[in-house]
Protein backbone atom coordinates (compact mmCIF):
# COMPACT_ATOMS: atom_id res chain seq x y z
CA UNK A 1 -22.19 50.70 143.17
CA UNK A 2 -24.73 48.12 143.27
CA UNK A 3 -26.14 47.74 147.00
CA UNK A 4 -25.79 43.85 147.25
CA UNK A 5 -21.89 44.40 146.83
CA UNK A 6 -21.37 46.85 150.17
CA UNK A 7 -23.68 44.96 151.96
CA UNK A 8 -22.03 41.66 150.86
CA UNK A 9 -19.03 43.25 151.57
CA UNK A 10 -20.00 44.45 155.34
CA UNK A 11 -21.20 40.80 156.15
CA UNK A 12 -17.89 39.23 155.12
CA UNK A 13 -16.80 41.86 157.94
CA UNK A 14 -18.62 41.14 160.44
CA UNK A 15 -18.36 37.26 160.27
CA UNK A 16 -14.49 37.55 160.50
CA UNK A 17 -14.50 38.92 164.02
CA UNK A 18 -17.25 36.86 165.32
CA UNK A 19 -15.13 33.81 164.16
CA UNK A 20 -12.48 34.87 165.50
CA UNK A 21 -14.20 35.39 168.92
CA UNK A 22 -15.64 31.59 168.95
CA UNK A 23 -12.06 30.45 167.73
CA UNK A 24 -11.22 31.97 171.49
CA UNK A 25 -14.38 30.51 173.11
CA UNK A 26 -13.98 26.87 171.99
CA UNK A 27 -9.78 26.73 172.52
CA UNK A 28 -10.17 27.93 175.82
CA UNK A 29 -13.48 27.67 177.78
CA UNK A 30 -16.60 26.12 175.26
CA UNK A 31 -17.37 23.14 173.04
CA UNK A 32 -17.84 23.53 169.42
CA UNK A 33 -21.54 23.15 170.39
CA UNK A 34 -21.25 26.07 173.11
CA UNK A 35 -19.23 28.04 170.81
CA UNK A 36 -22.05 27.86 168.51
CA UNK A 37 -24.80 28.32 170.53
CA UNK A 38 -23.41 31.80 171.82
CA UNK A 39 -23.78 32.88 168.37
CA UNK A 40 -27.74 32.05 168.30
CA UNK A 41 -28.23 32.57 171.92
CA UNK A 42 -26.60 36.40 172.60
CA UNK A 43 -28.02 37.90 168.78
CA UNK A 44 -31.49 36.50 169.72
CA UNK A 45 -32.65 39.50 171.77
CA UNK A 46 -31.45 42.14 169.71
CA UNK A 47 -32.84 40.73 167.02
CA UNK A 48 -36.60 40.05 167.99
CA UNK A 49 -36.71 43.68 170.09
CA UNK A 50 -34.94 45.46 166.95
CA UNK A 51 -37.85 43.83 164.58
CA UNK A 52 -40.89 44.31 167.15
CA UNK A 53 -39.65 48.22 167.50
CA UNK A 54 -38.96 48.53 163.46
CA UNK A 55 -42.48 47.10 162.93
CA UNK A 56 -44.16 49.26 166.25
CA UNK A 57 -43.04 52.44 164.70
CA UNK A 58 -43.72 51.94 161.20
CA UNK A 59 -46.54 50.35 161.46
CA UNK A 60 -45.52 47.50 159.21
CA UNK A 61 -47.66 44.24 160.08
CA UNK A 62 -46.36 40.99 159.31
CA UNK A 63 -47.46 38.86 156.24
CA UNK A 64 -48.55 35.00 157.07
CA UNK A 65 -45.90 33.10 157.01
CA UNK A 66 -46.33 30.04 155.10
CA UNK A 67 -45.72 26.16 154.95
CA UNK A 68 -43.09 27.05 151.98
CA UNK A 69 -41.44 29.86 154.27
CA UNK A 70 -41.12 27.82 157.11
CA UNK A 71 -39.75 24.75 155.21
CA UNK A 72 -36.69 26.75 153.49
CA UNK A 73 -36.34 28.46 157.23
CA UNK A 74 -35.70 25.28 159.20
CA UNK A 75 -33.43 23.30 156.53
CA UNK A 76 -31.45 26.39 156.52
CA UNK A 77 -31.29 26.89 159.95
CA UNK A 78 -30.42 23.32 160.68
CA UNK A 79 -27.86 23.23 158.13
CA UNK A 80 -26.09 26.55 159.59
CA UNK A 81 -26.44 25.38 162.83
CA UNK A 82 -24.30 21.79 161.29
CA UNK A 83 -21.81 24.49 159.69
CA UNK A 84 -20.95 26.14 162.15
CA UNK A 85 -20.12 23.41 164.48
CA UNK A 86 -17.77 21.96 161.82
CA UNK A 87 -16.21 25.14 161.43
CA UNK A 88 -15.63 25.46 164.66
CA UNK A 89 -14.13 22.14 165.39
CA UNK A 90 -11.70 22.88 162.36
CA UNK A 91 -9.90 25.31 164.07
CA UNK A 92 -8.48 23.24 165.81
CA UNK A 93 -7.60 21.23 162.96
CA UNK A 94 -5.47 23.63 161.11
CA UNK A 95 -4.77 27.66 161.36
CA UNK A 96 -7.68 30.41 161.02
CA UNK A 97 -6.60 31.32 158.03
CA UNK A 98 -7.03 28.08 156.19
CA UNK A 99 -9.87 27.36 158.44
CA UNK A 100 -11.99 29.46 156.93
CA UNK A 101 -10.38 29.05 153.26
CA UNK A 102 -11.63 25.40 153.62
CA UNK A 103 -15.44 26.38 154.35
CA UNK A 104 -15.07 28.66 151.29
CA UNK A 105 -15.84 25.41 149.04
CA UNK A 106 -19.41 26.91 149.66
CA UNK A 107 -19.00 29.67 146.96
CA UNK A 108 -19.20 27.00 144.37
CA UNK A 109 -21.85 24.49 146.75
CA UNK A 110 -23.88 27.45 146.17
CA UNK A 111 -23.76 27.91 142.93
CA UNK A 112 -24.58 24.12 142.11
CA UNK A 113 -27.67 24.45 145.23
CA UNK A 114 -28.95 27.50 143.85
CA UNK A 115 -29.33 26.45 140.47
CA UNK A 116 -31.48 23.06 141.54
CA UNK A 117 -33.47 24.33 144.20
CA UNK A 118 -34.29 28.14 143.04
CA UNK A 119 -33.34 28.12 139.46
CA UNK A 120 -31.04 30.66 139.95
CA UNK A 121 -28.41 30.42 136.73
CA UNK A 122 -24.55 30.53 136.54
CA UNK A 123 -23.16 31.66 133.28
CA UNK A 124 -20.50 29.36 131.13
CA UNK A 125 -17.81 31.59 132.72
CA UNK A 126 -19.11 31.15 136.23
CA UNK A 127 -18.33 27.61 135.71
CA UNK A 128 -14.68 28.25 134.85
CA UNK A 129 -14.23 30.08 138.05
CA UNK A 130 -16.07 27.16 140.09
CA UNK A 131 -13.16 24.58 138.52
CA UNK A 132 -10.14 26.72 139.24
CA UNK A 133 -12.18 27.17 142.64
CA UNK A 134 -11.81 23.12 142.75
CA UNK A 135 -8.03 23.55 142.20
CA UNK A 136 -7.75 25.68 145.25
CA UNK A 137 -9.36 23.30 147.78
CA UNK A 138 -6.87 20.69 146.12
CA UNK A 139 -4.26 22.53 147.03
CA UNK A 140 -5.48 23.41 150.35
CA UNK A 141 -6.04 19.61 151.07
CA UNK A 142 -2.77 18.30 151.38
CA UNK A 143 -1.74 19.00 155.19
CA UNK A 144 2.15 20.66 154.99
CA UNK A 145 3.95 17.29 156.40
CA UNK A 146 1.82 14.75 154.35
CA UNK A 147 3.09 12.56 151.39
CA UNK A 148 1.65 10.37 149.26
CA UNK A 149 -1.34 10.86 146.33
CA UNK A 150 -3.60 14.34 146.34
CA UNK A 151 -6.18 12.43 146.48
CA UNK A 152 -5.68 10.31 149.89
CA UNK A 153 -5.15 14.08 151.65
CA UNK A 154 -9.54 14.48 150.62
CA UNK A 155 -10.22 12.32 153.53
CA UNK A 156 -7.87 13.57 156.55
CA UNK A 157 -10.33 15.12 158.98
CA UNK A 158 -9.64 18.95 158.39
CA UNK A 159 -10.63 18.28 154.63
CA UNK A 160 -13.85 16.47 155.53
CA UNK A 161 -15.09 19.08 158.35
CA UNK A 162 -14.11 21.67 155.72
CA UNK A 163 -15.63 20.59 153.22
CA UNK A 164 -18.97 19.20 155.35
CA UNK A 165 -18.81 22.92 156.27
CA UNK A 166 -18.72 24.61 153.01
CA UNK A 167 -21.88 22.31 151.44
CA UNK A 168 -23.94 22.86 154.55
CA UNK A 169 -23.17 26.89 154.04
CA UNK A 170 -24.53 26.55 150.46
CA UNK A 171 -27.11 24.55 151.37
CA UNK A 172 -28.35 27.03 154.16
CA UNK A 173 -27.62 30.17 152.27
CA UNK A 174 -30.10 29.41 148.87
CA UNK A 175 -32.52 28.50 151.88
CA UNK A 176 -32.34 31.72 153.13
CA UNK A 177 -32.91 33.35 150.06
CA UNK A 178 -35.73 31.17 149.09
CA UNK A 179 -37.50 32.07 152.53
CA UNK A 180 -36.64 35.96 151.51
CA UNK A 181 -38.51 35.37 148.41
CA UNK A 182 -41.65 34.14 149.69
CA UNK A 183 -42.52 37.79 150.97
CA UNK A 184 -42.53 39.79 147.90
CA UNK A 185 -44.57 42.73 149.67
CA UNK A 186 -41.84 43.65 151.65
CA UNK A 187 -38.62 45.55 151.19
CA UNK A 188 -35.49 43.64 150.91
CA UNK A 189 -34.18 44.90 154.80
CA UNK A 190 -37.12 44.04 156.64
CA UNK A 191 -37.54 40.86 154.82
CA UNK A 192 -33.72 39.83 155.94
CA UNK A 193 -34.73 40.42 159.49
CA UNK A 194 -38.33 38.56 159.68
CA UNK A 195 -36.65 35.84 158.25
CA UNK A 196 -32.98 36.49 160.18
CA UNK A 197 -35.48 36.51 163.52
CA UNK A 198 -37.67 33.10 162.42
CA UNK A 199 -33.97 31.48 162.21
CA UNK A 200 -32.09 32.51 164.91
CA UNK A 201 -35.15 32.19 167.12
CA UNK A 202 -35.79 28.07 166.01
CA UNK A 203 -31.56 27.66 165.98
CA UNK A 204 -31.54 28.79 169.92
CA UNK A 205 -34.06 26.77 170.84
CA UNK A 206 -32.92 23.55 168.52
CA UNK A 207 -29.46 24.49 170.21
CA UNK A 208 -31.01 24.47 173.65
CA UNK A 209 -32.38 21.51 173.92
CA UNK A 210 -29.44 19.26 171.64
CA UNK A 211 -26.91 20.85 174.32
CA UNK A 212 -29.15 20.45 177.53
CA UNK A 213 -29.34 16.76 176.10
CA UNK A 214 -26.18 15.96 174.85
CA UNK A 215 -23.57 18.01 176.47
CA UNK A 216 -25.29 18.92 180.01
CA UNK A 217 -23.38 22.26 182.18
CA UNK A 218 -22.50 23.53 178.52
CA UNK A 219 -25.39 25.95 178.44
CA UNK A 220 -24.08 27.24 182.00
CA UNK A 221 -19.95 27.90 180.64
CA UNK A 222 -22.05 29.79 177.82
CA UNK A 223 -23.49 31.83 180.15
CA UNK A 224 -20.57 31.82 182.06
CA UNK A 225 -18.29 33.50 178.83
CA UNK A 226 -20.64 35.62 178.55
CA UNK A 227 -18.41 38.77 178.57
CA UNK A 228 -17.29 37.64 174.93
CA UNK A 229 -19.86 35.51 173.73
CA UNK A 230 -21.87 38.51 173.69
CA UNK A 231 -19.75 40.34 171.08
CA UNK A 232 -20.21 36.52 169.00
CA UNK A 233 -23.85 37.49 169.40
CA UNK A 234 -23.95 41.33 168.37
CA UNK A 235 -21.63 40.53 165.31
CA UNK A 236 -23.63 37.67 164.43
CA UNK A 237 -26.79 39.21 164.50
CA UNK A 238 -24.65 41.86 162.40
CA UNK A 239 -23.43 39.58 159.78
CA UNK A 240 -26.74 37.49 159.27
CA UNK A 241 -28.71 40.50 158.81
CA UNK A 242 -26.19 41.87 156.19
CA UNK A 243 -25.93 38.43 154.50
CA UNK A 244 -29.88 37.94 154.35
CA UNK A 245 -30.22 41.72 152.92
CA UNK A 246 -27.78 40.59 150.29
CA UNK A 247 -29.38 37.21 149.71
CA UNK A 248 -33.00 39.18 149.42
CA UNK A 249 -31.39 41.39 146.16
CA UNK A 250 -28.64 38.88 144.30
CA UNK A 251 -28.62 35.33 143.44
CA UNK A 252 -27.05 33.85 146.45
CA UNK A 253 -23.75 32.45 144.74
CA UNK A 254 -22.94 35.75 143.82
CA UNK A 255 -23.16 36.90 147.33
CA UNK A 256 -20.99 34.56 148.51
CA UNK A 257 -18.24 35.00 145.92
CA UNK A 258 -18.36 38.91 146.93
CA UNK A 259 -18.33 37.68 150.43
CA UNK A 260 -14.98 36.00 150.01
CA UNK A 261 -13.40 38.95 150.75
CA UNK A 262 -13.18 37.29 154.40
CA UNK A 263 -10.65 35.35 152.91
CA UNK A 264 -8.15 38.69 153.05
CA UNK A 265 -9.45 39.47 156.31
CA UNK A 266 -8.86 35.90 157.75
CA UNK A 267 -5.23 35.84 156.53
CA UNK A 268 -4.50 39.54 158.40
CA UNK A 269 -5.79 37.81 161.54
CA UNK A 270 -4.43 34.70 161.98
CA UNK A 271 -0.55 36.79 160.77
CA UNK A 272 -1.04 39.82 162.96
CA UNK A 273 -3.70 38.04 165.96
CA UNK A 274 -3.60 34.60 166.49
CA UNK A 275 0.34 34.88 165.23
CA UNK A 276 0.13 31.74 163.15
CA UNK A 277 2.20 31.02 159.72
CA UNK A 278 0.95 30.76 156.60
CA UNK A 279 3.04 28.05 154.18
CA UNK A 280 3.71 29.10 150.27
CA UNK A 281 1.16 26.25 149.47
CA UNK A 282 -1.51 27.75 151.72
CA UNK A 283 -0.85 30.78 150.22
CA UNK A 284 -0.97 29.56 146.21
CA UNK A 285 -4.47 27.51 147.36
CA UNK A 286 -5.97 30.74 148.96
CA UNK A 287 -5.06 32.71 145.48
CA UNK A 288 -6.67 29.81 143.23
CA UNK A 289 -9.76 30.40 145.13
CA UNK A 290 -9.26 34.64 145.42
CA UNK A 291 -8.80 34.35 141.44
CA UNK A 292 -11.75 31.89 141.20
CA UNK A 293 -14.00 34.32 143.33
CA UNK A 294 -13.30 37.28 141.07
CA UNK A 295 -13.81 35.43 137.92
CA UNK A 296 -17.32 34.50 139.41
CA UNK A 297 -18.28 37.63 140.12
CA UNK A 298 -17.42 39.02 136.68
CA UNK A 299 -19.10 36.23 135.28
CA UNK A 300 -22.31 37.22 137.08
């Protein structure tokens, strides 16, 4: 098996449970800025002490970092950082399951970012799949007691933060891979986690000071949670440095349509954990987009 699938695979993983522990931090104790932070804040340490050891041991030094590296590091950063708060803020919009369906508009973001800012091509077929994709979120628009034209159910606000979402994703995942590319003389791993460290180091401190600003005594009920917003940080720091390995060995459209896998996992918890209900048109949007992820990744 190729290795970008597993790892794409394992990432998809990982960033199921750590949404599912902010969707517990912001309904009961944080903001969606708090909930957010935790994510950049608790993986921070693990991450910069895992890298110095990795490169203490081996040896490895690290290569300059340039204008070009930096650039694609802090749009994508920023643009995460954006993401996640709307994704977070959706939850309590609509159910986890759909939730996350709705930032899954950034398979086919992705494709369209990739292919202006890195070149990266999508095939004829790959296309297809992006339009049924379309069908999918069209589905998924219309809220189950709404009436009235598909189109009007675009603009309701769990559409719009999902949506916002899903294009700030894209936009943040082809950055990634564009900073992974810059350092050619190292192996795809250790170039996910100089560049997973360079983020989540500039996100905790961009996060620090817009919250110590904006939403003062939030930093405090993040330290305060701390008992689960460390497990956001240690399956963050998981996830990122699975997606960035992928991102470093596959165009990053691709990684993302193996990555919707998360879909699956998203349904089983908001049935069996958050015990929420799932309607037949939730259900027929979710498989437009399932089908339209596996026709992408055949088409790749």
């Amino acid at each position: 098996m190729i290795a970008w699938i597993p790892v794409s695979i394992a990432a998809a993983a990982f960033q199921t449970v750590r949404f599912m522990l902010q969707k517990i931090l912001s309904s009961v104790t944080l903001s969606p800025g708090g909930a957010t932070f935790a994510r950049f804040v608790y993986s921070a340490p693990f991450i910069l002490c895992g890298l110095a050891a990795y490169l203490g041991i081996s040896g490895t030094a690290l290569p300059a970092l340039g204008l070009q590296y930096w650039a694609f590091v802090v749009f994508g950063g920023t643009a995460q950082i954006l993401a996640t708060i709307c994704t977070v803020a959706l939850f309590k919009q609509r159910n986890f399951a759909v939730g996350i369906t709705f930032t899954k508009t950034e398979v086919v973001q992705t494709a369209l970012v990739g292919l202006v800012v890195l070149g990266d091509p999508v095939s004829l077929w790959g296309w297809v799949a992006i339009l049924i994709g379309l069908g999918g979120v069209l589905v998924l628009s219309r809220a189950p007691d709404a009436a009235g034209a598909w189109w009007r159910h675009l603009t309701h606000r769990a559409a719009l933060l999902g949506l916002a979402s899903g294009v700030l994703f894209a936009c943040s995942a082809v950055s990634y891979r564009g900073a992974s590319l810059q350092l050619p003389e190292l192996g795809p791993a250790v170039r996910a986690a100089v560049t997973l460290a360079a983020v989540v180091s500039l996100q905790t401190v961009l996060m620090s000071a817009w919250l110590g600003l904006r939403q003062p005594g939030e930093i405090a009920r993040v330290w305060a949670a701390r008992r689960v917003a460390v497990w956001v940080g240690l399956t963050s720091m998981a996830g990122s440095f699975c997606w960035f390995w992928a991102f470093s060995l596959q165009n990053a459209a691709y990684v993302k349509a193996v990555g919707q896998v998360e879909l699956l996992l998203s349904l089983l918890a908001s049935v069996l954990f958050f015990k929420e209900t799932v309607t037949r048109r939730e259900m027929l949007g979710m498989a437009l987009l399932v089908l339209s992820i596996l026709a992408l990744v055949l088409a790749g």
